[in-house]
PDB file of N, CA and C in Angstrom:
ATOM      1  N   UNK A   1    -166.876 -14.647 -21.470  1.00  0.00           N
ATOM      2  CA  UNK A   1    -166.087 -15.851 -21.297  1.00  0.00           C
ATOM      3  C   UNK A   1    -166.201 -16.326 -19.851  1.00  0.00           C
ATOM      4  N   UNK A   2    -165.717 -17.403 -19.667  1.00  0.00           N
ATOM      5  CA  UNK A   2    -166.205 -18.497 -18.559  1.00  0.00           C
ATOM      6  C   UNK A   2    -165.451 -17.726 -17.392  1.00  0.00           C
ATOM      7  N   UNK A   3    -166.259 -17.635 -15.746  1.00  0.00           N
ATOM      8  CA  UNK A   3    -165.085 -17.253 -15.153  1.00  0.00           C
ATOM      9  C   UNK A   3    -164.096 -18.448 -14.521  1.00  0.00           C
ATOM     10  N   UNK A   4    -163.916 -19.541 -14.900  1.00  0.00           N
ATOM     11  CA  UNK A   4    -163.052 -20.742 -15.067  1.00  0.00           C
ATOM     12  C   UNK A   4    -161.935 -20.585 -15.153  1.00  0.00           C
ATOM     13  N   UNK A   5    -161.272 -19.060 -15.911  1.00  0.00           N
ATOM     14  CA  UNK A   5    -160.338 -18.584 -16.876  1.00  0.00           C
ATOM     15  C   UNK A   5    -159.788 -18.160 -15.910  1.00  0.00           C
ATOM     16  N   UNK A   6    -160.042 -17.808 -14.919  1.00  0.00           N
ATOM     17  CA  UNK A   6    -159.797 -16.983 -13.513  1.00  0.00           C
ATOM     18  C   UNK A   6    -159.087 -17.792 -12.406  1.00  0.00           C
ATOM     19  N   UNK A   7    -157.620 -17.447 -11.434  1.00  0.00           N
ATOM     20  CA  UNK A   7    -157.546 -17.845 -10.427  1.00  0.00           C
ATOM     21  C   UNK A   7    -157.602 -16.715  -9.402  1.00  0.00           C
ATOM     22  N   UNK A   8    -158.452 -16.192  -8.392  1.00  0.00           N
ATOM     23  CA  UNK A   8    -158.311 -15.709  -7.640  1.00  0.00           C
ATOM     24  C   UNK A   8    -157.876 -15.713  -6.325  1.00  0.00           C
ATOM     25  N   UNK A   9    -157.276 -14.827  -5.668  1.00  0.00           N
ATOM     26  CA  UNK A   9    -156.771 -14.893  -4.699  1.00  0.00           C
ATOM     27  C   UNK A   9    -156.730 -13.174  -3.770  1.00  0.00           C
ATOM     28  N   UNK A  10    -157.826 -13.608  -3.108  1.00  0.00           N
ATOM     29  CA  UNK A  10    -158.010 -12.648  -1.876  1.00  0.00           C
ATOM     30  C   UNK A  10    -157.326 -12.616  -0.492  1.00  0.00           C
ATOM     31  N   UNK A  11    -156.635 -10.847  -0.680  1.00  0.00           N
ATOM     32  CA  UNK A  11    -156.285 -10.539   0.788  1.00  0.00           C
ATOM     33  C   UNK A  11    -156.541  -9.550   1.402  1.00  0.00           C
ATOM     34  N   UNK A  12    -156.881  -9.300   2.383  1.00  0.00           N
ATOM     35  CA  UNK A  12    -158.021  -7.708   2.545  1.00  0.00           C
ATOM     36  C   UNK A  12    -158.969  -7.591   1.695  1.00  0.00           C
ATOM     37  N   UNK A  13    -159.278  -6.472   1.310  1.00  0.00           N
ATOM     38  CA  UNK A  13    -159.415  -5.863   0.222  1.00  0.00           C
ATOM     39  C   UNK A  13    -158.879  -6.098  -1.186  1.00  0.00           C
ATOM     40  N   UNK A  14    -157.841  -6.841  -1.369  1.00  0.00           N
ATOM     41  CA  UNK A  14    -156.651  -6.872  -2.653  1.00  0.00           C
ATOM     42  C   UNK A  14    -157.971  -8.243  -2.993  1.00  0.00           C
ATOM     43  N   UNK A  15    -157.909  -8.098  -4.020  1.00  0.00           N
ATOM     44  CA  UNK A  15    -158.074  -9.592  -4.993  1.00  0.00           C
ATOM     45  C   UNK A  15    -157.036  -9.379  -6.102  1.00  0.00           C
ATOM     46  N   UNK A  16    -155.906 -10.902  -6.401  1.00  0.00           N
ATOM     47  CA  UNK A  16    -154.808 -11.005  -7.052  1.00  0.00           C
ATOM     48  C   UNK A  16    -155.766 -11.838  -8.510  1.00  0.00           C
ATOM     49  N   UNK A  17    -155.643 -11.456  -9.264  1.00  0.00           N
ATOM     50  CA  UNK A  17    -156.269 -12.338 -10.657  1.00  0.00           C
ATOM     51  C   UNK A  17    -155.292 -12.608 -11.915  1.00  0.00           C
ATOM     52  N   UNK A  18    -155.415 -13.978 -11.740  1.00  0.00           N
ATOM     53  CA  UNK A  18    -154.875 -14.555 -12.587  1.00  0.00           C
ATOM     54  C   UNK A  18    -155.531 -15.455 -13.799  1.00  0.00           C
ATOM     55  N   UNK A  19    -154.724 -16.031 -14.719  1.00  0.00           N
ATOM     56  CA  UNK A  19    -155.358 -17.147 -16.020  1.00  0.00           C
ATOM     57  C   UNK A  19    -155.208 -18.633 -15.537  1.00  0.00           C
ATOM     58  N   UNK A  20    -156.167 -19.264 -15.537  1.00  0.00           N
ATOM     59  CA  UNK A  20    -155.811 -20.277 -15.212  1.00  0.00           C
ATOM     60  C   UNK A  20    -155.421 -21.370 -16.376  1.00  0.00           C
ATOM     61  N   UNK A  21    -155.029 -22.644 -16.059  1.00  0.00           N
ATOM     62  CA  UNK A  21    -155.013 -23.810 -17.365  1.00  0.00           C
ATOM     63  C   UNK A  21    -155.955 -23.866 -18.438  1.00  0.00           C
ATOM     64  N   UNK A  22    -157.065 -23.709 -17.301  1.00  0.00           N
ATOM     65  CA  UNK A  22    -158.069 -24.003 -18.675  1.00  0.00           C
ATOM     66  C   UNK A  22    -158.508 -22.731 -19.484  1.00  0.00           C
ATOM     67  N   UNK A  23    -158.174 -21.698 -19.399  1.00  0.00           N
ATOM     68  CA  UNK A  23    -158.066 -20.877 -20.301  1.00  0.00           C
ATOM     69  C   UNK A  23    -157.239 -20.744 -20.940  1.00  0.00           C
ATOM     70  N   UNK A  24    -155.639 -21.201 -20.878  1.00  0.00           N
ATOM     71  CA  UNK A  24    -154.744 -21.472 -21.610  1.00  0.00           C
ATOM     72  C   UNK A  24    -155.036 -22.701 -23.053  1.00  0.00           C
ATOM     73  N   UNK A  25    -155.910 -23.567 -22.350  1.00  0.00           N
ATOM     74  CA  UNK A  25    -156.108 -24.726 -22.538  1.00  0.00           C
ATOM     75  C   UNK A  25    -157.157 -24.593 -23.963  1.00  0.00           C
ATOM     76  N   UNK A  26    -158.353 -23.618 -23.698  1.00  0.00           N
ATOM     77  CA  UNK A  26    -159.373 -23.012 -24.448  1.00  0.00           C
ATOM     78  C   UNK A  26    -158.390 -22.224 -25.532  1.00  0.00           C
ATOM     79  N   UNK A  27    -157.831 -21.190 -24.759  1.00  0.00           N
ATOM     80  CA  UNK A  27    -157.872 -19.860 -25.842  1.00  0.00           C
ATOM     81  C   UNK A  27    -156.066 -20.229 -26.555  1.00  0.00           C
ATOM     82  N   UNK A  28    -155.142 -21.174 -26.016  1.00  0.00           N
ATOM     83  CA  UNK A  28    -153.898 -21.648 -26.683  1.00  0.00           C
ATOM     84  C   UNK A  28    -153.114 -20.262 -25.700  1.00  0.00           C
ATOM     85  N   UNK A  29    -151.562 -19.550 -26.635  1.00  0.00           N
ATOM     86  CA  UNK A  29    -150.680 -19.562 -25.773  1.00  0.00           C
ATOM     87  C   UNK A  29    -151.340 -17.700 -26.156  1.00  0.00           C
ATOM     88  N   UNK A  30    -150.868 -16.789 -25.107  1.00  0.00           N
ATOM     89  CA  UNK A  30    -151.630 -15.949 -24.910  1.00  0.00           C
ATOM     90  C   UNK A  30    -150.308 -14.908 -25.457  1.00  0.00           C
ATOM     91  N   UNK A  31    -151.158 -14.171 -26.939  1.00  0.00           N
ATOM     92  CA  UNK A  31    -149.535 -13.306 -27.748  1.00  0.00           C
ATOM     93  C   UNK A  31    -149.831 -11.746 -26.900  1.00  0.00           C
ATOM     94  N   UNK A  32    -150.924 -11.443 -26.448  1.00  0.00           N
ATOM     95  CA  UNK A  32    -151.192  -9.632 -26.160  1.00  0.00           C
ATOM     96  C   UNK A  32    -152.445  -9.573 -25.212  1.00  0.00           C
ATOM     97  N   UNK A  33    -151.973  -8.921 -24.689  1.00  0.00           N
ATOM     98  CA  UNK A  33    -153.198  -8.615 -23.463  1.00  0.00           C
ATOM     99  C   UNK A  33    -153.367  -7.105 -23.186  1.00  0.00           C
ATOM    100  N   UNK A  34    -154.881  -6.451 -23.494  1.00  0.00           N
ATOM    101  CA  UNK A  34    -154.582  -5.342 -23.217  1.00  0.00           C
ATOM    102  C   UNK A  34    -155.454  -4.960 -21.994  1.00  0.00           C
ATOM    103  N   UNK A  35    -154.992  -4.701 -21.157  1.00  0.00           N
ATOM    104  CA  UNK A  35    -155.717  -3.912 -19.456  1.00  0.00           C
ATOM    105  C   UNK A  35    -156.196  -3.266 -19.281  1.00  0.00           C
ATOM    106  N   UNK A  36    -157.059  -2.884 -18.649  1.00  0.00           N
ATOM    107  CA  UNK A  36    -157.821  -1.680 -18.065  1.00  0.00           C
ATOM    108  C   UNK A  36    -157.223  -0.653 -17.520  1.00  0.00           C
ATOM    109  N   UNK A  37    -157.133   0.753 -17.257  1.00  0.00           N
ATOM    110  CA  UNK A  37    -156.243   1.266 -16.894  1.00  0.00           C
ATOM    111  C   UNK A  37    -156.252   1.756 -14.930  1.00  0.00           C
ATOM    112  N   UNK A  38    -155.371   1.832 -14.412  1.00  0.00           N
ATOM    113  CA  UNK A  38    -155.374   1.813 -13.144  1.00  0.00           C
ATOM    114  C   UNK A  38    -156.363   3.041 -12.280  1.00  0.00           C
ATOM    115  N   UNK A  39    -157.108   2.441 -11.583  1.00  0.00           N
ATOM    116  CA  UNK A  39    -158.027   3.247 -10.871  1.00  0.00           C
ATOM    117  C   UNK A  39    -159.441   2.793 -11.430  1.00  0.00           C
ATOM    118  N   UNK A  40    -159.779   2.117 -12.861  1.00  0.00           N
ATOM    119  CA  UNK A  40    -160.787   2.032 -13.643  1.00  0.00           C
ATOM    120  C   UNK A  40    -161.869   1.205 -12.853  1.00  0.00           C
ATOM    121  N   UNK A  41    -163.151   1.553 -11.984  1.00  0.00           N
ATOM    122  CA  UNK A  41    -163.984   0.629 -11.478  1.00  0.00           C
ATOM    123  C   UNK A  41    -164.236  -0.668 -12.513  1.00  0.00           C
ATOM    124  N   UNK A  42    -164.498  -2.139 -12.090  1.00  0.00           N
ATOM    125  CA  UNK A  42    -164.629  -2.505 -12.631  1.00  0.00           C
ATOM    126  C   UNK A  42    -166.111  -3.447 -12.017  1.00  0.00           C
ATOM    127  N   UNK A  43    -167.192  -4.257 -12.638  1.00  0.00           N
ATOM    128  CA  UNK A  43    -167.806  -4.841 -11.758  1.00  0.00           C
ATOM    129  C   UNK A  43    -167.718  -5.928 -12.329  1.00  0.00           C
ATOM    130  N   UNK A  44    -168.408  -7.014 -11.421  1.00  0.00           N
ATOM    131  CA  UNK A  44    -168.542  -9.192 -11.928  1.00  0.00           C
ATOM    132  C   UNK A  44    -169.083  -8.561 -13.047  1.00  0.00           C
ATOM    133  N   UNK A  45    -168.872  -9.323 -13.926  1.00  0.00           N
ATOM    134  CA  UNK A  45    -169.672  -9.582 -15.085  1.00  0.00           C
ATOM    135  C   UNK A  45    -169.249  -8.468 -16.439  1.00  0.00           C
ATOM    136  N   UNK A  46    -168.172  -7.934 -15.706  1.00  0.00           N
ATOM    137  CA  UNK A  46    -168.052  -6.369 -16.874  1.00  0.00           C
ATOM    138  C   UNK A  46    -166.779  -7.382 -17.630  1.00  0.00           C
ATOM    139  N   UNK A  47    -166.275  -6.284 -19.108  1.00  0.00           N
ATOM    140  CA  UNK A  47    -164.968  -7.041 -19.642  1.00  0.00           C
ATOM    141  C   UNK A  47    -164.023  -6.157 -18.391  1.00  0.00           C
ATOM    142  N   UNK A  48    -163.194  -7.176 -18.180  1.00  0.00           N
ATOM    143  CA  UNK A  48    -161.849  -6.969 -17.614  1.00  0.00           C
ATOM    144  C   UNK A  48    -160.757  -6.326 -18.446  1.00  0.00           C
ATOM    145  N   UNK A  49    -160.167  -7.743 -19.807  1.00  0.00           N
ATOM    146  CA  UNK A  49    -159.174  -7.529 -20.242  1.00  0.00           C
ATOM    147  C   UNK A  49    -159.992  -7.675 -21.524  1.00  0.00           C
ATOM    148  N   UNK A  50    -158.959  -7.833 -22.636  1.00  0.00           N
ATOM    149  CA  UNK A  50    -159.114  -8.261 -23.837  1.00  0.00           C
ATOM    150  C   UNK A  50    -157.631  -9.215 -24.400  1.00  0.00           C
ATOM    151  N   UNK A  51    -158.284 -10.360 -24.996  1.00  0.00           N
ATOM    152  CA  UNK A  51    -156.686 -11.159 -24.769  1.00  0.00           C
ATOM    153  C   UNK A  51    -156.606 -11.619 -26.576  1.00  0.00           C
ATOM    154  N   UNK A  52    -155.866 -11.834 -26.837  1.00  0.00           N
ATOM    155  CA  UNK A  52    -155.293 -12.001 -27.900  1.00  0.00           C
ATOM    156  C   UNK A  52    -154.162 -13.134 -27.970  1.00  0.00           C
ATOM    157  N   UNK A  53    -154.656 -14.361 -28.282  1.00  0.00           N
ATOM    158  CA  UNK A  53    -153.986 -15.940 -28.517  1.00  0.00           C
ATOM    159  C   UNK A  53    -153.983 -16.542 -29.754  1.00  0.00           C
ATOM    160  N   UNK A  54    -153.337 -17.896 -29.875  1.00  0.00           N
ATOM    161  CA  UNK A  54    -153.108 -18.847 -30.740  1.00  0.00           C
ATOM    162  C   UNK A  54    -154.906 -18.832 -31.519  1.00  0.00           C
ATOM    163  N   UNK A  55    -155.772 -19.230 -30.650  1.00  0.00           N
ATOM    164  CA  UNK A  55    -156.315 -19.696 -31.055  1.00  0.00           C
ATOM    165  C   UNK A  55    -157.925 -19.089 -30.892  1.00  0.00           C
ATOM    166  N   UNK A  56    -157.680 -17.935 -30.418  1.00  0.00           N
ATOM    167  CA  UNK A  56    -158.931 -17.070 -30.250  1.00  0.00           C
ATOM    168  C   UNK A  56    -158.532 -15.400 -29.804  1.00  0.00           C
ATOM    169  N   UNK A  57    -159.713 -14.431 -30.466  1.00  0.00           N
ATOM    170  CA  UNK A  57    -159.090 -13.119 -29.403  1.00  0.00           C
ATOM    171  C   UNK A  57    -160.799 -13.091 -28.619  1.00  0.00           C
ATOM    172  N   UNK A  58    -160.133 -12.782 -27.928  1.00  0.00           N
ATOM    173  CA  UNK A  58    -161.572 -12.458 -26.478  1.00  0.00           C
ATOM    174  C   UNK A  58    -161.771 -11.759 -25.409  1.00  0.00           C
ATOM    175  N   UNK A  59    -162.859 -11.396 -25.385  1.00  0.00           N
ATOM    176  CA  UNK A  59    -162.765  -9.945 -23.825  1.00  0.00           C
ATOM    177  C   UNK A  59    -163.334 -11.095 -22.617  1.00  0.00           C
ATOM    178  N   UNK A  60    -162.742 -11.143 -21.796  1.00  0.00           N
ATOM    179  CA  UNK A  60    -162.726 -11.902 -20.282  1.00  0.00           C
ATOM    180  C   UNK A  60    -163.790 -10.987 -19.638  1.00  0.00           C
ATOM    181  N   UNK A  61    -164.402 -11.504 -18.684  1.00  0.00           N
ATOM    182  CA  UNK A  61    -165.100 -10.784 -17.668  1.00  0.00           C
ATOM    183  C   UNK A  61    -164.829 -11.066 -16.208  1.00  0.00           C
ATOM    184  N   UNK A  62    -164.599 -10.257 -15.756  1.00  0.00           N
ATOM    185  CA  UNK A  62    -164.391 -10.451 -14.319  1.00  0.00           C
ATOM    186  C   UNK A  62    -165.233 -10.907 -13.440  1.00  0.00           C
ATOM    187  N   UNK A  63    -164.533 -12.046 -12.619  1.00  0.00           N
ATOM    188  CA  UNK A  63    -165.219 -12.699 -11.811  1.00  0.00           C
ATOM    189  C   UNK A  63    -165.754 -12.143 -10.300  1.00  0.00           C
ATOM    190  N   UNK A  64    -165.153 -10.942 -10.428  1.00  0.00           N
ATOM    191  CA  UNK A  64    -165.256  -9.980  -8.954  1.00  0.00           C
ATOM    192  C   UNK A  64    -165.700  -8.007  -9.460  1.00  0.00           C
ATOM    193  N   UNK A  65    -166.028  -7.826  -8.114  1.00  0.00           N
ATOM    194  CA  UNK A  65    -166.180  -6.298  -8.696  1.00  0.00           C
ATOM    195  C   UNK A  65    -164.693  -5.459  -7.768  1.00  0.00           C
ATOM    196  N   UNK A  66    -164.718  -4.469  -7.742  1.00  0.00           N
ATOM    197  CA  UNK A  66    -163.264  -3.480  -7.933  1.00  0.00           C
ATOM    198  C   UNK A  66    -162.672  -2.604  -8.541  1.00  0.00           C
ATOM    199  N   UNK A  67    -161.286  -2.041  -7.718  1.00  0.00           N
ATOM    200  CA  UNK A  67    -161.012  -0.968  -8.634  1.00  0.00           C
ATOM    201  C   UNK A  67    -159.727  -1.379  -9.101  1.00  0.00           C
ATOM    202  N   UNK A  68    -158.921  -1.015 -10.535  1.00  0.00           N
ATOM    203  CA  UNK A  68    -157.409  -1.652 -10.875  1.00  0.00           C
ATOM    204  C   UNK A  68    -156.870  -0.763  -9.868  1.00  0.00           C
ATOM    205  N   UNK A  69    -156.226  -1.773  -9.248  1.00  0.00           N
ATOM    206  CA  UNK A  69    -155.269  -1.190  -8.113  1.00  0.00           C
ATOM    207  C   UNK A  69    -153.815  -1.301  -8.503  1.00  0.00           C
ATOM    208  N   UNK A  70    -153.496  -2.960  -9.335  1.00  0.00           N
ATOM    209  CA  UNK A  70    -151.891  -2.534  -9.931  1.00  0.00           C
ATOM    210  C   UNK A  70    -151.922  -3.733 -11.199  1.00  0.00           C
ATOM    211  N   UNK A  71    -151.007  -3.533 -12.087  1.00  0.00           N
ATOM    212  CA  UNK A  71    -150.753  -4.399 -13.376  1.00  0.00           C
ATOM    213  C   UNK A  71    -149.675  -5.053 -13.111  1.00  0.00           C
ATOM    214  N   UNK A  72    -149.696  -6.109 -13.518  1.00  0.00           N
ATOM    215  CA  UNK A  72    -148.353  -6.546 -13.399  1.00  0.00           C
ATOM    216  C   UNK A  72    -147.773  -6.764 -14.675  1.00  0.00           C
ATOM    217  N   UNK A  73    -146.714  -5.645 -14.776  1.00  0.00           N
ATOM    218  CA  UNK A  73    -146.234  -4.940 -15.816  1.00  0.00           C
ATOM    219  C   UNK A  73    -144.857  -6.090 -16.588  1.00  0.00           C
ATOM    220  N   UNK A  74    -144.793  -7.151 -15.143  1.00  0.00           N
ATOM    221  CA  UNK A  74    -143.273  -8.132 -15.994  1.00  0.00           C
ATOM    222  C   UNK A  74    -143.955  -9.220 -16.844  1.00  0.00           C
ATOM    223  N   UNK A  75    -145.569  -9.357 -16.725  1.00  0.00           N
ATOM    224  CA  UNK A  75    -145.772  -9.839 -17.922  1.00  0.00           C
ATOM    225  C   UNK A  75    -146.103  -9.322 -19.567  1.00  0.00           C
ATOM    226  N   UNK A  76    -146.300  -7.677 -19.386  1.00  0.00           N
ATOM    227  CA  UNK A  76    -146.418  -7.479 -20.729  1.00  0.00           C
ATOM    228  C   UNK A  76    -145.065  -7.652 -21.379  1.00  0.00           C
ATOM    229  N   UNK A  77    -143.615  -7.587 -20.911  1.00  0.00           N
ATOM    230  CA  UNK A  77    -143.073  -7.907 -21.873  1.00  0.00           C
ATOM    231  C   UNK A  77    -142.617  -9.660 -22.356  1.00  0.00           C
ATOM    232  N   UNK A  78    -143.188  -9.764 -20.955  1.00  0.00           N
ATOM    233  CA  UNK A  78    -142.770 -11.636 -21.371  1.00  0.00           C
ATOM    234  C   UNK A  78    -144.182 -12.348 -21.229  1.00  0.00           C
ATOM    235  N   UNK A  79    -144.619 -12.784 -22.218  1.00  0.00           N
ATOM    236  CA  UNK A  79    -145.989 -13.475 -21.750  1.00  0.00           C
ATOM    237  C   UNK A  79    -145.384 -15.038 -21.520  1.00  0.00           C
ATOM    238  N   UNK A  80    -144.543 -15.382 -22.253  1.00  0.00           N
ATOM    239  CA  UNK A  80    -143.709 -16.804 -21.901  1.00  0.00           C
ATOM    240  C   UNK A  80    -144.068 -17.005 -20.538  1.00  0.00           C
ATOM    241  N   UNK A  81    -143.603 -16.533 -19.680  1.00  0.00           N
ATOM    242  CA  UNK A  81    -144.278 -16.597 -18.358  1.00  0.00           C
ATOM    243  C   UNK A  81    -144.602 -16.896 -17.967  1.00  0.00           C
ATOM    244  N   UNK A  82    -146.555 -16.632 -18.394  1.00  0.00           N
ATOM    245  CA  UNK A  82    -148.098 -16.546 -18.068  1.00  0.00           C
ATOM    246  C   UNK A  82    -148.219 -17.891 -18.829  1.00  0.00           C
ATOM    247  N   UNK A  83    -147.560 -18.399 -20.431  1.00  0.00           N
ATOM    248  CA  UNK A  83    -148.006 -19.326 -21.031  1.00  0.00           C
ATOM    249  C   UNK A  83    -147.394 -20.411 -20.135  1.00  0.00           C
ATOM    250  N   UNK A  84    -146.142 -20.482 -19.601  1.00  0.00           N
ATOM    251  CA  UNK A  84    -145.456 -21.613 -19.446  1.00  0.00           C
ATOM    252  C   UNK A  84    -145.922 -21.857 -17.807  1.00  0.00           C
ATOM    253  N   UNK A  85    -146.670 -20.860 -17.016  1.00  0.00           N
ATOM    254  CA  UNK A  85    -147.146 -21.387 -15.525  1.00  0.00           C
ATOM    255  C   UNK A  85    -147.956 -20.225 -15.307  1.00  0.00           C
ATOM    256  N   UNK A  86    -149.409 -20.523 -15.676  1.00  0.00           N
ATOM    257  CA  UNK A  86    -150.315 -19.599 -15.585  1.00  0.00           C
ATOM    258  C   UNK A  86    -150.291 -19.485 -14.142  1.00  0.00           C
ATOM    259  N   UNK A  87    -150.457 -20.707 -13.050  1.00  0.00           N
ATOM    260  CA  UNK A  87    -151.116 -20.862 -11.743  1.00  0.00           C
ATOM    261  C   UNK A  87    -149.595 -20.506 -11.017  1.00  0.00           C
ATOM    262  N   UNK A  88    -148.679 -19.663 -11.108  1.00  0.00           N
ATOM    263  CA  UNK A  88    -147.369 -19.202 -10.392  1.00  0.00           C
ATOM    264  C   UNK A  88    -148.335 -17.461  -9.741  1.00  0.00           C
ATOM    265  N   UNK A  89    -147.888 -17.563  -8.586  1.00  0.00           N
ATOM    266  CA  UNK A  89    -148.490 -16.242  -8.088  1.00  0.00           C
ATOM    267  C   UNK A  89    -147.736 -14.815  -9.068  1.00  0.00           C
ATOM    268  N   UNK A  90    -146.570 -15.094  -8.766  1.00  0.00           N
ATOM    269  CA  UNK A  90    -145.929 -14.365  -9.725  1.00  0.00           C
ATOM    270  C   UNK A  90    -146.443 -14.098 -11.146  1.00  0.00           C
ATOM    271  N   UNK A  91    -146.864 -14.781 -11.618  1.00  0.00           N
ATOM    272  CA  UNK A  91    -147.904 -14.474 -13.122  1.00  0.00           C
ATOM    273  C   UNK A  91    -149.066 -13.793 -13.237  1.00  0.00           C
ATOM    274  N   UNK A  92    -149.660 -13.507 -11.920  1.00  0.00           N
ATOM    275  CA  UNK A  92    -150.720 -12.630 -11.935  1.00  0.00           C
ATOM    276  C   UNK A  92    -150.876 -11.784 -13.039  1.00  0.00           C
ATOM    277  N   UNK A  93    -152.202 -11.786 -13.531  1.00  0.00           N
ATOM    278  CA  UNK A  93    -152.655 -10.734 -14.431  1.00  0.00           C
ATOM    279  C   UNK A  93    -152.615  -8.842 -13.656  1.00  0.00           C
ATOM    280  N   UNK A  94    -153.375  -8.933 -12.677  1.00  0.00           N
ATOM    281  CA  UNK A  94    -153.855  -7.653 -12.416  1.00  0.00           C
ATOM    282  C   UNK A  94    -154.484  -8.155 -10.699  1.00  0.00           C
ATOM    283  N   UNK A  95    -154.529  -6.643 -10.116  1.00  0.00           N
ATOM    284  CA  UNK A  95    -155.416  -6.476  -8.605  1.00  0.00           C
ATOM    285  C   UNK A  95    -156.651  -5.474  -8.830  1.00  0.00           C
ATOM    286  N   UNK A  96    -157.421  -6.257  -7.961  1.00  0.00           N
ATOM    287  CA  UNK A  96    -158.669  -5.281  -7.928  1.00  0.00           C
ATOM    288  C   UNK A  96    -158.419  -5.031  -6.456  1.00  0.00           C
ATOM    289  N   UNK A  97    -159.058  -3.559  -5.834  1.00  0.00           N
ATOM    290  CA  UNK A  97    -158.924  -3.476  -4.792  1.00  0.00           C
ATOM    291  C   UNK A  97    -160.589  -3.465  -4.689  1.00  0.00           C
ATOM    292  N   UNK A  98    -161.063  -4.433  -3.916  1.00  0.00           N
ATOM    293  CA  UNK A  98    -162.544  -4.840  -3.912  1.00  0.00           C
ATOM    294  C   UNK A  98    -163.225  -3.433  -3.165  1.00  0.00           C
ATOM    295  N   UNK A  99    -164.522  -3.111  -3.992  1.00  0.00           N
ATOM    296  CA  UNK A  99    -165.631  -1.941  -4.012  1.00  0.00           C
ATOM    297  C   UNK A  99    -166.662  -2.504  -2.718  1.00  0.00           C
ATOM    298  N   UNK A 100    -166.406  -2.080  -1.425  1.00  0.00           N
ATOM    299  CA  UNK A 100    -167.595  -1.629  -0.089  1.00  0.00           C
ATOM    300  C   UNK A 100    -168.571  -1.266  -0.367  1.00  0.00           C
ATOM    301  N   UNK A 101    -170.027  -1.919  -0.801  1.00  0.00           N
ATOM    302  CA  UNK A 101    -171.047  -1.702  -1.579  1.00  0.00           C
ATOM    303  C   UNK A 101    -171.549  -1.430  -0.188  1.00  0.00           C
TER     304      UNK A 101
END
């Protein structure tokens, strides 16, 4: 999937990743998301998540390489959230802590 779907936001090392509109927009309102688990290397181009919506289920690929550094755990129980203001920092999906190649 497109990395379009993606808002990133780098600090140090941290990259903050989020969904943007137009993946809301594509895939409708987002019912389950399941994560990678913390510490899991991840690289560009690998699946990230796997998402589960209105109107499609789909594995995302990450637009960056990294390691899960943290989840942000107040959206698995409320995705309302993520649907109603994907682009709120607070809605973040997940952190990669970016890989020193």
């Amino acid at each position: 999937m497109s990395n379009s779907y993606f808002w990133v936001k780098t600090s140090g090392d941290i990259c903050t990743l989020g969904l943007t509109k137009q993946a809301l927009e594509d895939l409708g309102n987002i019912n389950y998301l399941d994560f990678p688990d913390i510490d899991q290397e991840i690289n560009a181009g690998d699946e990230l998540l796997s998402v589960e919506a209105e109107k499609a289920v789909s594995e995302l690929d990450s637009p960056v390489s990294g390691t899960v550094y943290k989840i942000n755990n107040d959206l698995i129980d409320n995705l309302d959230k993520l649907n109603n203001d994907p682009l709120s920092e607070k809605n973040y999906l997940l952190q990669l802590r970016q890989i020193n190649n």
